[in-house]
Protein backbone atom coordinates (compact mmCIF):
# COMPACT_ATOMS: atom_id res chain seq x y z
CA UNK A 1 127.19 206.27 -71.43
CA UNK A 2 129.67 208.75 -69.76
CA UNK A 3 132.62 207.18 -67.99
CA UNK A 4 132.87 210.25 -65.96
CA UNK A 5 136.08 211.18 -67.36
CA UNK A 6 134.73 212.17 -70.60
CA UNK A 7 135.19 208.80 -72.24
CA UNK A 8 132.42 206.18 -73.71
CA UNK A 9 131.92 203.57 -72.21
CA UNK A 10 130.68 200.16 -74.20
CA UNK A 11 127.34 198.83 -73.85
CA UNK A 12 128.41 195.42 -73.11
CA UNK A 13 130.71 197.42 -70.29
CA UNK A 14 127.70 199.02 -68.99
CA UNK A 15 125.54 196.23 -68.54
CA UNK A 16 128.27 194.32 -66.38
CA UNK A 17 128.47 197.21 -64.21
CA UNK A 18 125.06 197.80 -63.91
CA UNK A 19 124.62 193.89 -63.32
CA UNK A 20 127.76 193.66 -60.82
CA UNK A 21 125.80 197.02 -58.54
CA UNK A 22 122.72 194.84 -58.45
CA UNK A 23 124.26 192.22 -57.08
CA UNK A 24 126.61 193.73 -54.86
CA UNK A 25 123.24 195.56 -53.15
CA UNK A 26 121.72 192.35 -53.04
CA UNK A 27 124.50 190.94 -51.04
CA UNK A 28 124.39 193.99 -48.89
CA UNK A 29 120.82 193.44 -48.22
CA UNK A 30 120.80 189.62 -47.80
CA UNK A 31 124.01 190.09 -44.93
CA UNK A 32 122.05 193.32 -43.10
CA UNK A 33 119.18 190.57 -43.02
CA UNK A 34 120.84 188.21 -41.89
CA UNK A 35 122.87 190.06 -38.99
CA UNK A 36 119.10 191.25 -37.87
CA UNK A 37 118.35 187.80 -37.33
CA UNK A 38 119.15 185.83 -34.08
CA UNK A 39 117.98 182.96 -32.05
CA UNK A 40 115.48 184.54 -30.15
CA UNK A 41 116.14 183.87 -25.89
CA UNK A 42 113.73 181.59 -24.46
CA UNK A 43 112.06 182.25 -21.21
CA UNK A 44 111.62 179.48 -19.01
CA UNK A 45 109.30 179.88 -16.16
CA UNK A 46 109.56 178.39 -12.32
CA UNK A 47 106.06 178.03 -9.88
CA UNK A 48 106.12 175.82 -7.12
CA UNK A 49 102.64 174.62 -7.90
CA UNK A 50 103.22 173.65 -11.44
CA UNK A 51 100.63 170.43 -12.83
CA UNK A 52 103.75 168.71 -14.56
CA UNK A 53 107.02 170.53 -14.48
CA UNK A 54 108.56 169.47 -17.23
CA UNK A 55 111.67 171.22 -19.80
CA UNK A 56 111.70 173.39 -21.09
CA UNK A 57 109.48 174.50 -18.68
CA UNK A 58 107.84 177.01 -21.35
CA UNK A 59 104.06 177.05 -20.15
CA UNK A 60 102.54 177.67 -16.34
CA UNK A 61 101.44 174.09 -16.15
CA UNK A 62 104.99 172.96 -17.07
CA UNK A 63 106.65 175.25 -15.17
CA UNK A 64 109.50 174.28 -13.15
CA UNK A 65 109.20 173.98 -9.40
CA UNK A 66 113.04 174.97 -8.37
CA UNK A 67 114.33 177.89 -9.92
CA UNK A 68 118.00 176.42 -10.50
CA UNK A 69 115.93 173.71 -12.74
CA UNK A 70 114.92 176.16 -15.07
CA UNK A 71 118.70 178.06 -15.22
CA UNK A 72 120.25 174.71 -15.50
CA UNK A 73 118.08 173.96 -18.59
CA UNK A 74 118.49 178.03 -20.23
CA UNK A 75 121.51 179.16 -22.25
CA UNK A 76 122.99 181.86 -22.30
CA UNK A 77 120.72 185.52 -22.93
CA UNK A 78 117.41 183.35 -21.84
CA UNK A 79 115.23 184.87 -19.24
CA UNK A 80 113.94 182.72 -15.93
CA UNK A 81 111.03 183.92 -14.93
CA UNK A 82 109.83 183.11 -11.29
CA UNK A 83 106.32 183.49 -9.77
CA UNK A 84 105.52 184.30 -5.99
CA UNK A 85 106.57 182.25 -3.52
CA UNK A 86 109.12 181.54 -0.91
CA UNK A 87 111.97 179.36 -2.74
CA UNK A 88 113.92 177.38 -0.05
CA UNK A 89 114.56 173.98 -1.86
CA UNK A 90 117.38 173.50 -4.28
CA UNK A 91 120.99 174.09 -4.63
CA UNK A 92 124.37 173.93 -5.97
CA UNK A 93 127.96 173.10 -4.32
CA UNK A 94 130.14 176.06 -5.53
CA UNK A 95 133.85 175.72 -5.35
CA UNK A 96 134.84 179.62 -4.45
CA UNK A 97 138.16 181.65 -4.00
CA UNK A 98 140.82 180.03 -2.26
CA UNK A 99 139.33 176.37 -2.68
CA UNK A 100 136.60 177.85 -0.43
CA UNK A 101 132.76 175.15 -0.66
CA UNK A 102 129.77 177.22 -0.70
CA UNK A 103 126.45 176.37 -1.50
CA UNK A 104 123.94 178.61 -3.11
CA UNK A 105 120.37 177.97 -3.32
CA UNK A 106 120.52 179.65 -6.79
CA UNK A 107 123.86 179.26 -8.85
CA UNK A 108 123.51 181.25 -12.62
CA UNK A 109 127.17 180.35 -14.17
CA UNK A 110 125.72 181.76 -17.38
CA UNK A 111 125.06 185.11 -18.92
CA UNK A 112 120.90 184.59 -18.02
CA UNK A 113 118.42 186.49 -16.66
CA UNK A 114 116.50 185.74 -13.37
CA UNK A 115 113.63 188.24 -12.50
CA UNK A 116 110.39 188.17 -10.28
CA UNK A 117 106.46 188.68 -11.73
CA UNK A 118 105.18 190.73 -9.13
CA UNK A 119 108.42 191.64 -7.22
CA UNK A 120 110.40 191.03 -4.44
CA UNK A 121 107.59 191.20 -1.95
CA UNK A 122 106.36 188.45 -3.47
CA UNK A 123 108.77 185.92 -4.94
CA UNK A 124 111.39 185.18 -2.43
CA UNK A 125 115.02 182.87 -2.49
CA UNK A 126 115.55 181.97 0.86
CA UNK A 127 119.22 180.90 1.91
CA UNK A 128 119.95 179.64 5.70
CA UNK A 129 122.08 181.16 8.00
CA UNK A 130 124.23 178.99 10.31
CA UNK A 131 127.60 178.20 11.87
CA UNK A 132 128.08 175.22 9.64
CA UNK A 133 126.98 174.16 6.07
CA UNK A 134 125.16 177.29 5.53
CA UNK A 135 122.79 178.16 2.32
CA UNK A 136 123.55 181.54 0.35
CA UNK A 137 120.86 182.74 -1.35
CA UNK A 138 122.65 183.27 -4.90
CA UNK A 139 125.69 183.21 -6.94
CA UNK A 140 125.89 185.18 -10.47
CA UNK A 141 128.58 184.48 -13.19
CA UNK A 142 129.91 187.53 -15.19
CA UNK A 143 126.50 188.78 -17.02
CA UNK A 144 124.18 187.01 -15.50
CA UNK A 145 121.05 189.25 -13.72
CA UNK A 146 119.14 188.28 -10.45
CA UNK A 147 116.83 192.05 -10.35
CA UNK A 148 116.31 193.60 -7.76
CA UNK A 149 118.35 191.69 -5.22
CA UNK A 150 118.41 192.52 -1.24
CA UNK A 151 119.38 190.72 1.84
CA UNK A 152 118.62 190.90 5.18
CA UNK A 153 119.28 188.14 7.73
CA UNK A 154 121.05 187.67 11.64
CA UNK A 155 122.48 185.31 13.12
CA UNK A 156 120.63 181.92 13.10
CA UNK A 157 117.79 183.66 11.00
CA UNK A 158 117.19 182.95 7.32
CA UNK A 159 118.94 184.88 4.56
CA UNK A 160 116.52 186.14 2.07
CA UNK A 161 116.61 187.62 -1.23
CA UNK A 162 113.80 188.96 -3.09
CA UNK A 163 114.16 189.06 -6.93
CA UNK A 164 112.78 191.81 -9.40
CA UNK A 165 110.55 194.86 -10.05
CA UNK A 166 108.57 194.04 -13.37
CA UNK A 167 104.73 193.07 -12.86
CA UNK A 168 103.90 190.37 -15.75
CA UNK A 169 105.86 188.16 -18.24
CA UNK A 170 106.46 190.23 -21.62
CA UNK A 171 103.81 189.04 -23.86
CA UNK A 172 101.34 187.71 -21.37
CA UNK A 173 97.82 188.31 -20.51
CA UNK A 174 96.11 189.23 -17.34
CA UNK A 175 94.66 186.42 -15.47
CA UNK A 176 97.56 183.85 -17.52
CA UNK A 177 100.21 184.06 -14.61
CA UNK A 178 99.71 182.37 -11.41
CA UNK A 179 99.81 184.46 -8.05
């Protein structure tokens, strides 16, 4: 064999470089692999009429009945996905800017994502409105989602937020999501 220079190289020479390029693909290959490879995000669902709503809430008939259960029990890059309904229970104390107390009925202080089945015509988080001790309808950390978000409230009327725009749970069939 042909150095490339001109010169011979050994046998013995050739086989450890031709035994060193094997390997070094193989470790090439076996890091690529594992790079591709993650812990795939969970999605955790939330219906008020659940059977037995129980963590981590991965079925219908387990699914959690307050949407801050299910966030509270995701990490970080999971998906919470809520079914129709009007969500008015639940909450968390939030200690804001300036030692400001607020408390939102939905509080994601992780990079998750909260979205709607049907949409926000259907699947409602309802805040309250008052002088005093009022309810805001949501509080998102730095990359954290809630889609599809709008308000629209007066004085002394509720708050409400409607989540999302996607129809059905990735991966599910018709007729497997409750209305």
């Amino acid at each position: 064999m042909d150095d490339g220079l001109g010169a011979a190289v050994p046998s013995t020479l050739q086989k450890l470089m031709k035994s060193a390029r094997k390997t070094i693909a193989l470790a090439i290959s076996a890091l690529a692999l594992l790079n591709g490879l993650s812990c795939p995000a969970a999605t955790l669902l939330v219906w008020q009429e659940s059977l037995d709503p129980t963590p981590p809430y991965a079925t219908w008939a387990t699914a959690a009945h307050v949407i801050q259960d299910a966030i509270d029990a995701g990490s970080a890059g999971d998906e919470v996905v809520v079914t129709n309904g009007v969500y008015a229970t639940g909450g968390r104390l939030f200690y804001g800017f300036a030692g400001g107390k607020t408390t939102n009925r939905v509080s994601i202080e992780k990079p998750l994502h909260v979205r709607s089945v049907n949409g926000p015509h259907f699947t409602v988080i309802e805040g309250v409105r008052t002088n005093v001790n009022g309810v805001s309808c949501a509080y998102l950390t730095n990359g954290a989602s809630l889609l599809s978000v709008r308000h629209g409230a007066g004085a002394g009327r509720p708050l409400r937020t409607a989540v999302s725009r996607r129809k059905r749970p990735e991966g599910s069939s018709s007729g497997s999501v409750p209305a």
